[in-house]
C-alpha atoms as a PDB file:
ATOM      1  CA  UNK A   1     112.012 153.754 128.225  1.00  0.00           C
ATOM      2  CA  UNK A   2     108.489 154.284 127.826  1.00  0.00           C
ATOM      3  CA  UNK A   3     106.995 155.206 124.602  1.00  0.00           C
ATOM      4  CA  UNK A   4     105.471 158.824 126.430  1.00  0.00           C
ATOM      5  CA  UNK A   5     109.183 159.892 126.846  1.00  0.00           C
ATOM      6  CA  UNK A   6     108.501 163.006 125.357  1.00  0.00           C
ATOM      7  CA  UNK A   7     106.625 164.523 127.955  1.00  0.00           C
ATOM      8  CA  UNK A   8     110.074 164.961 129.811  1.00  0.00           C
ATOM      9  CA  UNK A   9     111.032 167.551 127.590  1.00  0.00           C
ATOM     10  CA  UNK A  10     107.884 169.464 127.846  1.00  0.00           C
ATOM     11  CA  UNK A  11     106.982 168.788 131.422  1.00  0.00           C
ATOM     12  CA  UNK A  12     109.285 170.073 134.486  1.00  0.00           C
ATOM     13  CA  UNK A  13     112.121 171.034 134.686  1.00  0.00           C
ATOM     14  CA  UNK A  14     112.355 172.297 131.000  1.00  0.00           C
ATOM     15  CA  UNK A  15     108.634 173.421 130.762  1.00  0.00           C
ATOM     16  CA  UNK A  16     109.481 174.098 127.138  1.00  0.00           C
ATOM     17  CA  UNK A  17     105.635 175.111 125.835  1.00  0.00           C
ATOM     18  CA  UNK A  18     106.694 178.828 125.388  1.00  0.00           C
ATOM     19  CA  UNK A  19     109.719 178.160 123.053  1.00  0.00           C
ATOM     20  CA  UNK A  20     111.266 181.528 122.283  1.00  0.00           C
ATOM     21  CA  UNK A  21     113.975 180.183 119.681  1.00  0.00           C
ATOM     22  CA  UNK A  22     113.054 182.127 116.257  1.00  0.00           C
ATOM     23  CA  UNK A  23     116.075 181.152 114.275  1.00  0.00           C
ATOM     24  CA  UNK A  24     115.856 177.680 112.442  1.00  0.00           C
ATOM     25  CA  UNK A  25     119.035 176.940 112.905  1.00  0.00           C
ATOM     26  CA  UNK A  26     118.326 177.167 116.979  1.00  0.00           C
ATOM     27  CA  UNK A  27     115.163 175.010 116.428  1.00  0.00           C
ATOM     28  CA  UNK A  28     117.128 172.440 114.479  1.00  0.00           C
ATOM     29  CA  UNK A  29     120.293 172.107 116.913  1.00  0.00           C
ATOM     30  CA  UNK A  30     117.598 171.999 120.063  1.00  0.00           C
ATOM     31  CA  UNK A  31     115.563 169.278 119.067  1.00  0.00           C
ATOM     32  CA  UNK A  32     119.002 167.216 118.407  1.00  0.00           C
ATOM     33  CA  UNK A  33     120.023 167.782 121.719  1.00  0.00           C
ATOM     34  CA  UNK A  34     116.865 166.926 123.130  1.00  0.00           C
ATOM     35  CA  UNK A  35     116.494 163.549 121.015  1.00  0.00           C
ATOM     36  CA  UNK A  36     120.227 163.277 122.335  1.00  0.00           C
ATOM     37  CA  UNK A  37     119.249 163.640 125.861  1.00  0.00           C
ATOM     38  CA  UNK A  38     116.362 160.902 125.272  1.00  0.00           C
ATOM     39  CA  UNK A  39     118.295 158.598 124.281  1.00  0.00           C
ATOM     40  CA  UNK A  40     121.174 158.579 126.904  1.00  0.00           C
ATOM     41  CA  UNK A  41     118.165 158.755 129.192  1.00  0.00           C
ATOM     42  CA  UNK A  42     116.706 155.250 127.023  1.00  0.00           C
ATOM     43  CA  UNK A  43     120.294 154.148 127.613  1.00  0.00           C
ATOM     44  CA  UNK A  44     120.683 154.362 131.144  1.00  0.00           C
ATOM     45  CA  UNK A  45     117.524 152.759 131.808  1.00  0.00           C
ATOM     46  CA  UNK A  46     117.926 149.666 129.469  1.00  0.00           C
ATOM     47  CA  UNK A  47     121.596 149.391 130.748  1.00  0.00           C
ATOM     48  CA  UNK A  48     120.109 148.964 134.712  1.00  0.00           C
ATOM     49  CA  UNK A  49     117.103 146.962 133.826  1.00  0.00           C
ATOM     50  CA  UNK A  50     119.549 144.479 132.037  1.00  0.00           C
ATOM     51  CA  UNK A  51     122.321 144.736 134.497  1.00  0.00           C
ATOM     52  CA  UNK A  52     119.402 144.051 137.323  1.00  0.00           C
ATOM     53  CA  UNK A  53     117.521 140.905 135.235  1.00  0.00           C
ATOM     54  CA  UNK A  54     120.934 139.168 134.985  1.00  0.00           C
ATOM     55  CA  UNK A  55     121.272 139.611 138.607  1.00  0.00           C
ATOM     56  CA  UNK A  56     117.930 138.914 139.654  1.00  0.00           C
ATOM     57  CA  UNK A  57     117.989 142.003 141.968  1.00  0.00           C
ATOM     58  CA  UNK A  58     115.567 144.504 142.933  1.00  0.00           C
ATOM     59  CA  UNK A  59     116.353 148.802 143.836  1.00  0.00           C
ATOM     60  CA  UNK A  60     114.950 150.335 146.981  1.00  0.00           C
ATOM     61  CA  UNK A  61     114.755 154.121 147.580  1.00  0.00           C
ATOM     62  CA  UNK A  62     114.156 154.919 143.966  1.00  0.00           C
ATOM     63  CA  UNK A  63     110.480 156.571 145.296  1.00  0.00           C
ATOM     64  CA  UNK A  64     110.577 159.762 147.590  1.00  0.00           C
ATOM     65  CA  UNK A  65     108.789 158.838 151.020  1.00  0.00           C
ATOM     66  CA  UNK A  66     109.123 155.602 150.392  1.00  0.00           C
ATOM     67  CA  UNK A  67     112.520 154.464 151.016  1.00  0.00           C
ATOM     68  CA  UNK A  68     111.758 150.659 151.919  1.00  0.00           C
ATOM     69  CA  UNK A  69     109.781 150.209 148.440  1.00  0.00           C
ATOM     70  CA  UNK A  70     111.642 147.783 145.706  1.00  0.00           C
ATOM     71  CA  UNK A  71     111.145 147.964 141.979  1.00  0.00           C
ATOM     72  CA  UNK A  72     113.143 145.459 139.675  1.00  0.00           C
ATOM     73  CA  UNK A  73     112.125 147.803 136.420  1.00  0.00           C
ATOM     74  CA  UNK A  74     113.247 151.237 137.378  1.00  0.00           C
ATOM     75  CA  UNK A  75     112.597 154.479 135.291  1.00  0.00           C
ATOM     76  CA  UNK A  76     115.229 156.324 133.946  1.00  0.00           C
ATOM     77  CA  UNK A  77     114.025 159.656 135.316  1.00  0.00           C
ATOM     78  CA  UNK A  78     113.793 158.013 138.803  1.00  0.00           C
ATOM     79  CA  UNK A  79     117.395 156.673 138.543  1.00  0.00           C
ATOM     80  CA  UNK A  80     118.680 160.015 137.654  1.00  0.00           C
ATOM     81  CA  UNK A  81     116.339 161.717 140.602  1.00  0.00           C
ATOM     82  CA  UNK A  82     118.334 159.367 142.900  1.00  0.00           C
ATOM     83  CA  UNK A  83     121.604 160.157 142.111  1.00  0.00           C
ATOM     84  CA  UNK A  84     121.419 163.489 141.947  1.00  0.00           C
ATOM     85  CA  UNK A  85     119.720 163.754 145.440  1.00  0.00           C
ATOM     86  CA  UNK A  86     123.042 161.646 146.449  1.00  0.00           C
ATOM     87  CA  UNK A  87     124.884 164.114 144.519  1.00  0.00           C
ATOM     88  CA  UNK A  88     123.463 167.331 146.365  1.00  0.00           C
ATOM     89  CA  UNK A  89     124.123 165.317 150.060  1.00  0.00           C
ATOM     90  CA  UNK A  90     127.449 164.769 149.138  1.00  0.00           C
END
Protein backbone atom coordinates (compact mmCIF):
# COMPACT_ATOMS: atom_id res chain seq x y z
CA UNK A 1 0.00 0.00 0.00
CA UNK A 2 1.15 3.35 -0.55
CA UNK A 3 2.78 5.33 2.07
CA UNK A 4 -0.36 8.29 1.68
CA UNK A 5 -2.78 5.56 3.00
CA UNK A 6 -4.04 7.78 5.42
CA UNK A 7 -5.89 9.96 3.33
CA UNK A 8 -8.53 7.05 3.08
CA UNK A 9 -9.61 7.64 6.41
CA UNK A 10 -10.00 11.29 6.04
CA UNK A 11 -11.11 11.49 2.47
CA UNK A 12 -14.61 9.90 1.22
CA UNK A 13 -16.50 7.89 2.39
CA UNK A 14 -15.52 8.56 6.11
CA UNK A 15 -14.84 12.37 5.62
CA UNK A 16 -13.68 12.22 9.22
CA UNK A 17 -12.28 16.15 9.54
CA UNK A 18 -15.22 17.07 11.92
CA UNK A 19 -14.58 14.28 14.53
CA UNK A 20 -17.26 14.63 17.18
CA UNK A 21 -15.85 11.80 19.61
CA UNK A 22 -15.09 13.80 23.05
CA UNK A 23 -14.42 10.83 25.23
CA UNK A 24 -10.73 9.46 25.13
CA UNK A 25 -11.63 6.30 25.43
CA UNK A 26 -13.76 6.74 21.91
CA UNK A 27 -10.65 8.47 20.39
CA UNK A 28 -8.40 5.65 21.49
CA UNK A 29 -10.67 2.56 20.32
CA UNK A 30 -11.30 4.63 16.78
CA UNK A 31 -7.95 5.14 15.74
CA UNK A 32 -7.34 1.19 16.47
CA UNK A 33 -9.96 0.34 14.28
CA UNK A 34 -8.90 2.57 11.71
CA UNK A 35 -5.08 1.40 11.84
CA UNK A 36 -7.00 -2.08 11.81
CA UNK A 37 -8.83 -1.30 8.72
CA UNK A 38 -5.37 -0.08 7.06
CA UNK A 39 -3.83 -2.82 7.47
CA UNK A 40 -6.34 -5.52 6.20
CA UNK A 41 -6.59 -2.98 3.40
CA UNK A 42 -2.23 -3.27 3.17
CA UNK A 43 -3.08 -6.97 3.33
CA UNK A 44 -5.31 -7.45 0.61
CA UNK A 45 -3.29 -5.53 -1.68
CA UNK A 46 0.16 -7.23 -0.98
CA UNK A 47 -1.72 -10.64 -1.00
CA UNK A 48 -3.00 -9.84 -4.97
CA UNK A 49 0.11 -8.14 -6.09
CA UNK A 50 2.03 -11.35 -4.93
CA UNK A 51 -0.55 -13.81 -5.99
CA UNK A 52 -0.49 -11.81 -9.58
CA UNK A 53 3.72 -11.56 -9.85
CA UNK A 54 3.87 -15.36 -9.33
CA UNK A 55 1.43 -15.69 -12.05
CA UNK A 56 2.64 -13.20 -14.30
CA UNK A 57 -0.96 -11.91 -14.83
CA UNK A 58 -2.45 -8.65 -15.29
CA UNK A 59 -6.45 -7.30 -13.86
CA UNK A 60 -8.79 -5.55 -16.25
CA UNK A 61 -11.88 -3.57 -15.11
CA UNK A 62 -10.28 -2.41 -11.93
CA UNK A 63 -10.86 1.50 -13.47
CA UNK A 64 -14.53 2.82 -13.93
CA UNK A 65 -15.04 3.68 -17.78
CA UNK A 66 -12.41 1.85 -18.60
CA UNK A 67 -13.17 -1.70 -18.54
CA UNK A 68 -10.53 -2.96 -21.25
CA UNK A 69 -7.55 -1.22 -19.18
CA UNK A 70 -4.94 -3.83 -17.39
CA UNK A 71 -2.85 -3.04 -14.35
CA UNK A 72 -0.47 -5.84 -12.92
CA UNK A 73 -0.06 -3.58 -9.47
CA UNK A 74 -3.58 -2.95 -8.37
CA UNK A 75 -4.62 -0.65 -5.39
CA UNK A 76 -6.26 -1.95 -2.59
CA UNK A 77 -9.05 0.63 -2.63
CA UNK A 78 -9.64 -0.22 -6.35
CA UNK A 79 -9.84 -3.98 -5.58
CA UNK A 80 -12.34 -3.41 -2.93
CA UNK A 81 -14.35 -0.75 -5.38
CA UNK A 82 -14.59 -3.79 -7.71
CA UNK A 83 -15.98 -6.19 -5.65
CA UNK A 84 -18.32 -4.39 -4.08
CA UNK A 85 -19.79 -3.03 -7.42
CA UNK A 86 -20.01 -7.02 -8.15
CA UNK A 87 -21.50 -7.28 -4.84
CA UNK A 88 -24.38 -4.61 -5.39
CA UNK A 89 -25.14 -6.43 -9.17
CA UNK A 90 -25.47 -9.52 -7.58
Amino acid sequence: MSTNGFHLVKDLPLTLSPLFVWKQEHIVRLTRLLILALRMLALVEMRVRQGMVGADATLAGLYEGQPQRTTSRPSGKRILNTFSTLLKVS
